[in-house]
Protein backbone atom coordinates (compact mmCIF):
# COMPACT_ATOMS: atom_id res chain seq x y z
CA UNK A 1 -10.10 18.20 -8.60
CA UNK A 2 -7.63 15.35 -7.84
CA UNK A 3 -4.77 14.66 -10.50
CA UNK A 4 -3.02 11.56 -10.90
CA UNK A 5 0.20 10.44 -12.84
CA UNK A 6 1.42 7.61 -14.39
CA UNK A 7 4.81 8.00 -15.97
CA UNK A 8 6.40 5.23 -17.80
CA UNK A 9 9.52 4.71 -19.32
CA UNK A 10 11.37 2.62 -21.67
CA UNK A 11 15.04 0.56 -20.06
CA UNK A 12 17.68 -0.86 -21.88
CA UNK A 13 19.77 -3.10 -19.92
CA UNK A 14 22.43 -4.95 -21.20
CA UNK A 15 24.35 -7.09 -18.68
CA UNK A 16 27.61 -8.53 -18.80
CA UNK A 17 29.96 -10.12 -16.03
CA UNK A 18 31.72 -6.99 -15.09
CA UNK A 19 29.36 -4.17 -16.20
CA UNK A 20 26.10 -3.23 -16.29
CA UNK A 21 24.53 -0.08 -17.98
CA UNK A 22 20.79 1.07 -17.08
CA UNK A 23 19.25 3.83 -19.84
CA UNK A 24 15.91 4.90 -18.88
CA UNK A 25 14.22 6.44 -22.25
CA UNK A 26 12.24 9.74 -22.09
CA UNK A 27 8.64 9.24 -21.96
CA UNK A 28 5.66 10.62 -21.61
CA UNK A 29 3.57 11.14 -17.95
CA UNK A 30 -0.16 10.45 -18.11
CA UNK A 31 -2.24 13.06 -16.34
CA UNK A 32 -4.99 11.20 -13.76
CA UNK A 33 -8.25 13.78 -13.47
CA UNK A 34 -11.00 12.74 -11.26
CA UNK A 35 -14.32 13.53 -11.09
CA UNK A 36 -16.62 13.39 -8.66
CA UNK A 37 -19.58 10.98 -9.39
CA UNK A 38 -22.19 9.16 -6.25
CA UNK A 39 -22.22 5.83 -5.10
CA UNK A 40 -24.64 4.35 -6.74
CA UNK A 41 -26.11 0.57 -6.71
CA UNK A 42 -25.48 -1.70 -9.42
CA UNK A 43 -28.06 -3.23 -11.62
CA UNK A 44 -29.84 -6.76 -11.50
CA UNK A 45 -27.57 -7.59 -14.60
CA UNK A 46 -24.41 -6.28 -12.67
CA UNK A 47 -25.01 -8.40 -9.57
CA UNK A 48 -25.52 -11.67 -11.53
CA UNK A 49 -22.47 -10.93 -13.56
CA UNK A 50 -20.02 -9.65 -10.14
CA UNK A 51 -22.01 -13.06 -8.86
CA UNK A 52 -20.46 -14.80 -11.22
CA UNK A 53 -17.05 -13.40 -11.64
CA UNK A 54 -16.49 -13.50 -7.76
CA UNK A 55 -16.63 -17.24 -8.02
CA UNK A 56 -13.85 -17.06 -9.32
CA UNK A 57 -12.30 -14.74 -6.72
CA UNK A 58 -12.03 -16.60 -2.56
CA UNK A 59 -12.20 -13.24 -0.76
CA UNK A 60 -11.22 -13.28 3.16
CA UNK A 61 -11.69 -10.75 5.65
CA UNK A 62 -8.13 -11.10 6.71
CA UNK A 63 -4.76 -9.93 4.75
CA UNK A 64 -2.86 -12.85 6.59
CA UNK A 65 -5.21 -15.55 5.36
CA UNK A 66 -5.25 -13.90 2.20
CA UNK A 67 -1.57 -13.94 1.42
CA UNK A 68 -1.36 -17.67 3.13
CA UNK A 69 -3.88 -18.28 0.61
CA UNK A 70 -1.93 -17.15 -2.31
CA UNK A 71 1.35 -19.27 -1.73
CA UNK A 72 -1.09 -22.13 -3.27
CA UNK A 73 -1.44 -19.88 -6.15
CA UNK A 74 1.31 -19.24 -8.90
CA UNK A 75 3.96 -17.17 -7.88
CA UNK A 76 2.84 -14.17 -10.29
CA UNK A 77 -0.36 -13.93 -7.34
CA UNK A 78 -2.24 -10.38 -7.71
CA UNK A 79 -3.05 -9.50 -3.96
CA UNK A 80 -6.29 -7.31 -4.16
CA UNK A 81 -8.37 -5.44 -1.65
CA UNK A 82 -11.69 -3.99 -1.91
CA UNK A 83 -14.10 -1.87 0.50
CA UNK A 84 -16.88 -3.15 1.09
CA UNK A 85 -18.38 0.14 3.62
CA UNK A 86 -17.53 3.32 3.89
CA UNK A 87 -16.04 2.58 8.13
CA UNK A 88 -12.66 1.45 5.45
CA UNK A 89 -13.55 -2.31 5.84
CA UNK A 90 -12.09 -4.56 3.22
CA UNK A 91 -11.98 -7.97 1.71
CA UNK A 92 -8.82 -9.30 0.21
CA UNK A 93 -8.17 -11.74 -2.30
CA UNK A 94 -5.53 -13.78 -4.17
CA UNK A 95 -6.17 -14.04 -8.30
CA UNK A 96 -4.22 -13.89 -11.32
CA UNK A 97 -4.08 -11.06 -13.25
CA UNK A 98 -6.58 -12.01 -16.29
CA UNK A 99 -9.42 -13.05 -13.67
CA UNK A 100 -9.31 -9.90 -11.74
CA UNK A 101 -9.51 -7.68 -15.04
CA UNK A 102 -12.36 -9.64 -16.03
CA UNK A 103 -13.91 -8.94 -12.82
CA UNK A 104 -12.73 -5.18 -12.31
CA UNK A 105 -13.95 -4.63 -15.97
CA UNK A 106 -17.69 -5.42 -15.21
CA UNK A 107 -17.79 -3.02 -11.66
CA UNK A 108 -19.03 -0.05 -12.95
CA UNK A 109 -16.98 3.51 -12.52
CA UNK A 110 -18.94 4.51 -9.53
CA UNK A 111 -18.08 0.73 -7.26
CA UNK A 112 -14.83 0.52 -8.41
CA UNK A 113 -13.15 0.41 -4.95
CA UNK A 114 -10.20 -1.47 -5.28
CA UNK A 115 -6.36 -1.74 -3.86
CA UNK A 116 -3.78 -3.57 -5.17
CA UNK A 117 -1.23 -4.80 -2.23
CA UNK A 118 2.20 -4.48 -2.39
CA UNK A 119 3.72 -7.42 -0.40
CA UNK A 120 7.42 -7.95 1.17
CA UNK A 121 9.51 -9.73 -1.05
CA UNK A 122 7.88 -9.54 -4.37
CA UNK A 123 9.66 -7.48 -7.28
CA UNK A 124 8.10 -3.63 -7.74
CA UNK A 125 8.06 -1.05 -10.02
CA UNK A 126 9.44 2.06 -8.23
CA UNK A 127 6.67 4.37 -7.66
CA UNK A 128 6.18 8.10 -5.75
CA UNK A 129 3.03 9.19 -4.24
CA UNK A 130 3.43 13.09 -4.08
CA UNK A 131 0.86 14.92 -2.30
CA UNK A 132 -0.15 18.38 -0.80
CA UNK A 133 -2.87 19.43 1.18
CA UNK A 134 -3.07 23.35 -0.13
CA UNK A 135 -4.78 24.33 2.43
CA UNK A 136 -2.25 23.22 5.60
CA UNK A 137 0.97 25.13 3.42
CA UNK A 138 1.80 28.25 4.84
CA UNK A 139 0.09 31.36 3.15
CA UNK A 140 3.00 32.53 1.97
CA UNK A 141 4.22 29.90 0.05
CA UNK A 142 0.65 28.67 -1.35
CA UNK A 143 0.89 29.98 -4.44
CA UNK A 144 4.06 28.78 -5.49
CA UNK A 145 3.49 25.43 -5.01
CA UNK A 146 2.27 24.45 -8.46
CA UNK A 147 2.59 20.42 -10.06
CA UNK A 148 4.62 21.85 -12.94
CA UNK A 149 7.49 23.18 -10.04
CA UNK A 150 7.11 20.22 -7.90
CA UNK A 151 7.72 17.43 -10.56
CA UNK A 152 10.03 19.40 -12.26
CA UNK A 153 12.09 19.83 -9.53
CA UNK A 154 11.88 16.10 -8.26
CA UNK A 155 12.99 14.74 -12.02
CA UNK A 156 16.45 16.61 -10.99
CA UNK A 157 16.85 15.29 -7.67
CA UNK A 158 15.94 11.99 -8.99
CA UNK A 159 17.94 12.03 -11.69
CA UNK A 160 20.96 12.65 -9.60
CA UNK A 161 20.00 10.11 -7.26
CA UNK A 162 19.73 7.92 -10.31
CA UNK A 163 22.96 8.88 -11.77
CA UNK A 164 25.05 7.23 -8.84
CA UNK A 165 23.60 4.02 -9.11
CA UNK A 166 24.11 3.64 -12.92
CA UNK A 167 21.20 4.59 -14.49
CA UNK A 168 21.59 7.04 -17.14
CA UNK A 169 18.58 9.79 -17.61
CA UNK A 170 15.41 10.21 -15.57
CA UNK A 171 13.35 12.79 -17.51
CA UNK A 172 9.83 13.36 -17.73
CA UNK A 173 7.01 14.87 -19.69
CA UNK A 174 4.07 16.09 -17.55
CA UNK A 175 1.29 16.73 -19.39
CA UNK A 176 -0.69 19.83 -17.62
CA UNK A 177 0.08 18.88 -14.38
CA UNK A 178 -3.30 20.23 -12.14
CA UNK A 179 -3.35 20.33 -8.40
CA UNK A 180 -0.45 17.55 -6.20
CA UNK A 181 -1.85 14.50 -6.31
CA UNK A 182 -0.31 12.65 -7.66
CA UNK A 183 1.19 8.86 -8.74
CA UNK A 184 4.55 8.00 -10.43
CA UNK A 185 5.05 5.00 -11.33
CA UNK A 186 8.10 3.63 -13.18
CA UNK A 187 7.57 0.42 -15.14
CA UNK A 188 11.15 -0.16 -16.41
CA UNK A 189 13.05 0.59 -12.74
CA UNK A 190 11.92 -2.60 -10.71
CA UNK A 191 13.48 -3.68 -7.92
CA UNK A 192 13.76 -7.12 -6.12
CA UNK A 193 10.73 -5.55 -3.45
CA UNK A 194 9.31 -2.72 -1.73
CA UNK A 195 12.07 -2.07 0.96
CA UNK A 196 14.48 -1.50 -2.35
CA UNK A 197 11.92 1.60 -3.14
CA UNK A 198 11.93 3.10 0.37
CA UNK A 199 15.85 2.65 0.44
CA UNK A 200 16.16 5.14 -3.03
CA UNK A 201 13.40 7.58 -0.99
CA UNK A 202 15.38 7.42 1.65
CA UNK A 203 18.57 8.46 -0.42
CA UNK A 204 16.46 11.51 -1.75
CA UNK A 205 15.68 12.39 1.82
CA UNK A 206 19.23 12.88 2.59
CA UNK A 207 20.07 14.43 -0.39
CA UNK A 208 16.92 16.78 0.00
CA UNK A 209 18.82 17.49 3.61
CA UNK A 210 22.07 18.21 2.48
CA UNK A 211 20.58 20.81 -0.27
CA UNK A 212 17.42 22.58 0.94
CA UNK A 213 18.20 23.41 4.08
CA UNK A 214 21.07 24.93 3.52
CA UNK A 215 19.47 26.90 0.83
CA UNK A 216 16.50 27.85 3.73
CA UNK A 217 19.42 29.38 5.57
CA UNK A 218 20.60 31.19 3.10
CA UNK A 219 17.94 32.86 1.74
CA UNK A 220 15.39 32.59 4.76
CA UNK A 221 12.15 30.83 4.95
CA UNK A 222 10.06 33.23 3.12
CA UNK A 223 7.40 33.35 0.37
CA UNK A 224 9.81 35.93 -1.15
CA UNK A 225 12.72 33.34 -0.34
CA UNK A 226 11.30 30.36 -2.45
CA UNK A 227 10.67 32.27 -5.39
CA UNK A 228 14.27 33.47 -5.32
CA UNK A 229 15.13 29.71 -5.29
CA UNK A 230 13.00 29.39 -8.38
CA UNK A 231 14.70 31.99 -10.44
CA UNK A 232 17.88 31.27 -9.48
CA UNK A 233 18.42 27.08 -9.84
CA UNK A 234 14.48 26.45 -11.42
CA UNK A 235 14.01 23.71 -9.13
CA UNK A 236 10.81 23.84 -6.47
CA UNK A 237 12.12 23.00 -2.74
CA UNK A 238 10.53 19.71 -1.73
CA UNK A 239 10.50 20.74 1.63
CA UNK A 240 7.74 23.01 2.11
CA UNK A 241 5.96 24.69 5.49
CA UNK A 242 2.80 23.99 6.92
CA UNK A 243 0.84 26.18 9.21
CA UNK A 244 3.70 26.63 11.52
CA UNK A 245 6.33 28.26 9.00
CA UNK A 246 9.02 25.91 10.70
CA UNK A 247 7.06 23.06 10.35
CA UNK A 248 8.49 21.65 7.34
CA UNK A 249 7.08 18.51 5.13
CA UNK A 250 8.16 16.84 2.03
CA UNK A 251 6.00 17.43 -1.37
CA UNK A 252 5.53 13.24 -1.43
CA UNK A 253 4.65 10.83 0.79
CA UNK A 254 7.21 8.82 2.62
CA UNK A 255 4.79 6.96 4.40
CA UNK A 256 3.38 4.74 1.59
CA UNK A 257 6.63 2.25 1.44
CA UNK A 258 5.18 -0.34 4.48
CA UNK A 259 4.90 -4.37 3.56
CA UNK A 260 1.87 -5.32 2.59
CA UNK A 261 0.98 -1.35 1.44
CA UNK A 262 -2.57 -0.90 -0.16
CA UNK A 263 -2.18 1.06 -3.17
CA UNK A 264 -5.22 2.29 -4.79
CA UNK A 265 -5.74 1.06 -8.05
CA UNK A 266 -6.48 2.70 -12.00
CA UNK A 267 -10.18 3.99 -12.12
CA UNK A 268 -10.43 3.19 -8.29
CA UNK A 269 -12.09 5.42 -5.51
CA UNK A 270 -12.49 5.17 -1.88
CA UNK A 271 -15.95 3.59 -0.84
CA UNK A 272 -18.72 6.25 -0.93
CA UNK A 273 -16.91 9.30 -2.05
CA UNK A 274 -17.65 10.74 -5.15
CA UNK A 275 -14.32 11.36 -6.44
CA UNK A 276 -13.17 9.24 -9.40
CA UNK A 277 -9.78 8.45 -9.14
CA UNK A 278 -6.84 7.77 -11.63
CA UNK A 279 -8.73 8.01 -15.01
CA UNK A 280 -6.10 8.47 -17.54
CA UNK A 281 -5.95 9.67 -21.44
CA UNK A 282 -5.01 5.52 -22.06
CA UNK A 283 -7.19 3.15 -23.28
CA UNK A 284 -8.85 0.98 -21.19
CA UNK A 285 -6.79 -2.59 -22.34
CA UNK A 286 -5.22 -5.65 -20.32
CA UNK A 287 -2.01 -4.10 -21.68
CA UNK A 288 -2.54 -0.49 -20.03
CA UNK A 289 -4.02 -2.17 -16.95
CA UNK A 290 -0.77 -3.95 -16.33
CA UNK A 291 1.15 -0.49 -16.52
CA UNK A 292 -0.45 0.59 -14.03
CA UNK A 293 0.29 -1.84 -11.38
CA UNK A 294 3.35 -1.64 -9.21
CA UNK A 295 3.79 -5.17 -9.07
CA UNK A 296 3.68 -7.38 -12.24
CA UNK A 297 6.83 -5.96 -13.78
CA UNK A 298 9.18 -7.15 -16.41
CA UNK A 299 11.70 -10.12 -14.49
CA UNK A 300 14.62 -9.37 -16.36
CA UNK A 301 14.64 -5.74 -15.57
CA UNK A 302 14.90 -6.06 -12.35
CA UNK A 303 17.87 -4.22 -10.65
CA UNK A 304 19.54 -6.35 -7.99
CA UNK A 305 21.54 -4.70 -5.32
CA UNK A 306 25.33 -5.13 -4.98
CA UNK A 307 26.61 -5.10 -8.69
CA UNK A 308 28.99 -2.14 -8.44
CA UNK A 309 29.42 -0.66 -11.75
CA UNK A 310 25.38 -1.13 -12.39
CA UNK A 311 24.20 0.42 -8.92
CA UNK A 312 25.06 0.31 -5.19
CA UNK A 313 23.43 -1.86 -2.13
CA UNK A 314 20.53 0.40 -1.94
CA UNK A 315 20.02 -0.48 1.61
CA UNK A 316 22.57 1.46 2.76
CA UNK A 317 21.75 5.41 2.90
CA UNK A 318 24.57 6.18 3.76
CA UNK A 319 26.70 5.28 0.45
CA UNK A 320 23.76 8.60 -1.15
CA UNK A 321 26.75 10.82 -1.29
CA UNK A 322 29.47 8.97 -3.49
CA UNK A 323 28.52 5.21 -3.54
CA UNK A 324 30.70 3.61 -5.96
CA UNK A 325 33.91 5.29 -4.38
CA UNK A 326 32.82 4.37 -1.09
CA UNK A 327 31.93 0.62 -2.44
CA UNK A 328 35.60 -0.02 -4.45
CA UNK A 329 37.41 1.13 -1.41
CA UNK A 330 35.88 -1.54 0.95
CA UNK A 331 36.57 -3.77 -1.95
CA UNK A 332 40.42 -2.89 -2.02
CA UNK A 333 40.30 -3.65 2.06
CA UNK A 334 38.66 -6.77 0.90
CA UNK A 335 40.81 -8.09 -1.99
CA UNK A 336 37.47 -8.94 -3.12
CA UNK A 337 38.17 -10.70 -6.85
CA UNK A 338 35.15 -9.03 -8.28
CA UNK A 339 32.74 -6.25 -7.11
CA UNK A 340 29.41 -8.37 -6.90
CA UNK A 341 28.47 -9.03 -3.25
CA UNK A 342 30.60 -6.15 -1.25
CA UNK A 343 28.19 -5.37 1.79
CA UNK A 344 27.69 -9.12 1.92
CA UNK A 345 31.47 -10.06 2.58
CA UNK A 346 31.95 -6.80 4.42
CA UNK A 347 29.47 -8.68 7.16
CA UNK A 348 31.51 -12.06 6.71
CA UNK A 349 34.59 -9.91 7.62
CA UNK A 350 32.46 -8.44 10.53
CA UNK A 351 31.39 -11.54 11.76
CA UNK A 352 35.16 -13.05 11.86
CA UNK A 353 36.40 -10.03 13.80
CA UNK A 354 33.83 -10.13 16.72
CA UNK A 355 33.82 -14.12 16.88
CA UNK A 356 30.35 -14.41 18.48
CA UNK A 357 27.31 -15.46 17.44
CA UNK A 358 25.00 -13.74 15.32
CA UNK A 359 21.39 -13.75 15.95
CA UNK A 360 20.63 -10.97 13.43
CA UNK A 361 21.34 -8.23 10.49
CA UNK A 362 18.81 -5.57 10.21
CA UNK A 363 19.00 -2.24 7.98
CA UNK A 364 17.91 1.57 9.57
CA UNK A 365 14.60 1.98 8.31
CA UNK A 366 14.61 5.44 9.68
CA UNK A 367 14.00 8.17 7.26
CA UNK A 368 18.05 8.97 7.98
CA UNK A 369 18.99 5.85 8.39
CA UNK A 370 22.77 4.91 7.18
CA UNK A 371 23.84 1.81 9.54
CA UNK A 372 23.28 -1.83 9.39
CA UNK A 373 22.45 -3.20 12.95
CA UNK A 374 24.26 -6.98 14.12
CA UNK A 375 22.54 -8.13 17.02
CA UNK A 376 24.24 -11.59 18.79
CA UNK A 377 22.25 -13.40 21.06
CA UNK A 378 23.16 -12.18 24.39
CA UNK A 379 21.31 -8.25 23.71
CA UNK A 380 24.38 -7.21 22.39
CA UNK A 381 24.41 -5.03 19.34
CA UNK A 382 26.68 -3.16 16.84
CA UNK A 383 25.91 -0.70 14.30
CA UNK A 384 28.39 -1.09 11.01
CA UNK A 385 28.92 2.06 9.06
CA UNK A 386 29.93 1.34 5.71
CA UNK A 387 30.84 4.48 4.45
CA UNK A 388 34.13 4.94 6.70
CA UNK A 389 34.02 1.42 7.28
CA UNK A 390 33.78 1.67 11.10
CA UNK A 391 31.41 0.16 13.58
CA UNK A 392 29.77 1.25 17.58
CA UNK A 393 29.33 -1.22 20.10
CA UNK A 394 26.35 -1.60 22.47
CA UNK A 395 26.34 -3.30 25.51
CA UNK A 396 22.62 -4.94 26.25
CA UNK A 397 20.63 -2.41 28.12
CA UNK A 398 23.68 0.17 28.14
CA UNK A 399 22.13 3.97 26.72
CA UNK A 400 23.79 4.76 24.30
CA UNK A 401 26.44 3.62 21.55
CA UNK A 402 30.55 3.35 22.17
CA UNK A 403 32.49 5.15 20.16
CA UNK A 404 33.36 4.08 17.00
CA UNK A 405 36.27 1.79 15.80
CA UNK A 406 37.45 0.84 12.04
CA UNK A 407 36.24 -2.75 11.12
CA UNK A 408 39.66 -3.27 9.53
């Protein structure tokens, strides 16, 4: 049986030139069952009616002609995908949201094979994918992995994670929770696009580092050793072994953060497999359907990055263990006049120093990531730390980074 969430929450934002405050509201998570149904081939009535409705859809059978395709289309473009065989092949196309209802309405529940694709640079709902494969966690810890730990436990960590970049509260409700596999999706926290969402993953990485290893050490990597961890702080460790008991992988799936990510879709399957996927207690409406998606989110929710007392540059990983402090001290070496913009003119500042010319600024993507890279267009590069506001230089082809020197 495969279990899906959809949690969604109410966010009060109130804005104002030198504050902003972010409340996320409690609400409740909607339990995703699926059940497993056959393939089966749609009726002479269904085919003239998809005939119809596909009109209005131009599918390609390429994602880059696809999204050149939609920049003729308004700028609120749903990016779909379908399979059209079970080898994974798909067809993509560019609609608006009220076409591709009316045309995902009239598939029935056994063809519904649809994606919806996330591209870079378009504003997103923050969303987790958590998933376990029971059978590859070590024996001993099999039967303490349970939905009700897991989510439990990630609500905390999130919350904390939450907490530092302004946003009061990040409770849940799980409604009987069955096996891990499930989606979270977060309809009031939207940010400006997808790399935002990986950046706040990456933060509970390192904060998932800095906490459950340590306790591994402590009390040993045992069956016995987890459930002391439960009785004693109530939270599930995220980090749980495989096969190989030091083999250790995160309860959620880091993996699912890419541009141009295919996310499967409310009531959608994968082509010729019999499980039904992400049925929820909601009603089937326009209004529901839109909750669902990661993209199509509220505009003036979104969070934008570098607005110090509403959040942090989420970029940066490593501000994850006291952001604002580390923020309004680069803003004192600044004499910045405001706090809006401090990663920004801590580059400008970077730039001046070195005097030579710039041919590019690119953030870590790696799961630890916590440096912004400067290349200049001979091969040189530096990496700029922004926590203790010091950078390492790298000589083209040299192995290896200098040792680091303070910016200021």
């Amino acid at each position: 049986m495969h279990s899906c969430i959809v949690s969604c929450r109410r966010v009060v934002a109130e804005a104002s030139r030198s504050k902003m405050e972010l409340c996320v509201s409690r609400s409740r998570a909607i339990v995703a069952s699926c059940i497993a149904v056959p393939l089966v081939k749609p009726s002479a009535i269904e085919l003239f009616q998809l005939k119809k409705l596909r009109a209005d859809i131009t599918w390609q059978g390429s994602l880059k002609t696809c999204l050149k395709s939609a920049m003729e289309i308004l700028d609120d473009a749903l990016i779909v995908g379908r399979e059209v065989n079970s080898s994974g092949a798909r067809k993509f196309g560019a609609t608006n949201l009220d076409t591709f209802y009316n045309y995902y309405s009239s598939l029935s529940a056994d063809n519904k094979t649809c994606y919806e694709i996330i591209r870079k640079g378009c504003p997103v709902k923050f969303y987790l994918d958590i998933d376990c494969v029971y059978d590859s966690v070590n024996d001993a810890f099999r039967d303490l992995v349970s939905a009700d730990n897991v989510v439990s436990s990630l609500n905390w960590y999130l919350a904390e994670i939450l907490k530092s970049m302004g946003i009061l509260g990040a409770e849940r409700i799980a409604e009987n929770p069955g096996k891990i596999s499930l989606h979270l999706i977060y309809p009031d926290i939207v940010f400006p696009s997808i790399e935002h969402c990986m950046a706040l993953v990456r933060w509970l990485i390192n904060l998932l580092y800095e906490v459950e290893y340590p306790i591994y050490e402590n009390d040993g990597l045992t069956g016995q050793g987890v459930n002391n961890i439960l009785t004693k702080t109530g939270r599930m460790p995220l980090l749980i072994p495989y096969r190989d008991v030091e083999d250790l992988h995160f309860l959620f799936d880091v993996g699912v953060y890419n541009a141009n990510q295919n996310f499967r879709i409310w009531k959608s399957k994968k082509f010729g497999f019999g499980k039904q996927s992400l049925e929820t207690t909601m009603s089937y409406t326009l209004d529901n359907f839109r909750k669902t998606l990661i993209t199509f989110p509220d505009a003036s929710k979104i969070i934008h990055a570098c607005e110090i007392d509403g959040h942090v540059p989420i970029h940066c990983a490593s501000l994850s263990c006291n952001p604002k402090k580390v923020l309004r001290q680069i803003s004192a070496k600044l004499n910045l006049a405001n706090d809006n913009d401090i990663i920004e003119a801590l580059l400008a500042h970077f730039k001046a120093k070195i005097n030579r010319n710039v041919s590019g600024i690119w953030y870590d993507e790696s799961p630890h990531g916590n440096g912004i890279g400067v290349n200049v267009d001979n091969g040189d590069l530096y990496i700029i730390y922004p926590e203790d506001c010091t950078y390492a230089f790298k000589r083209k082809n040299q192995i290896g980074l200098d040792d680091r020197k303070s910016i200021f």
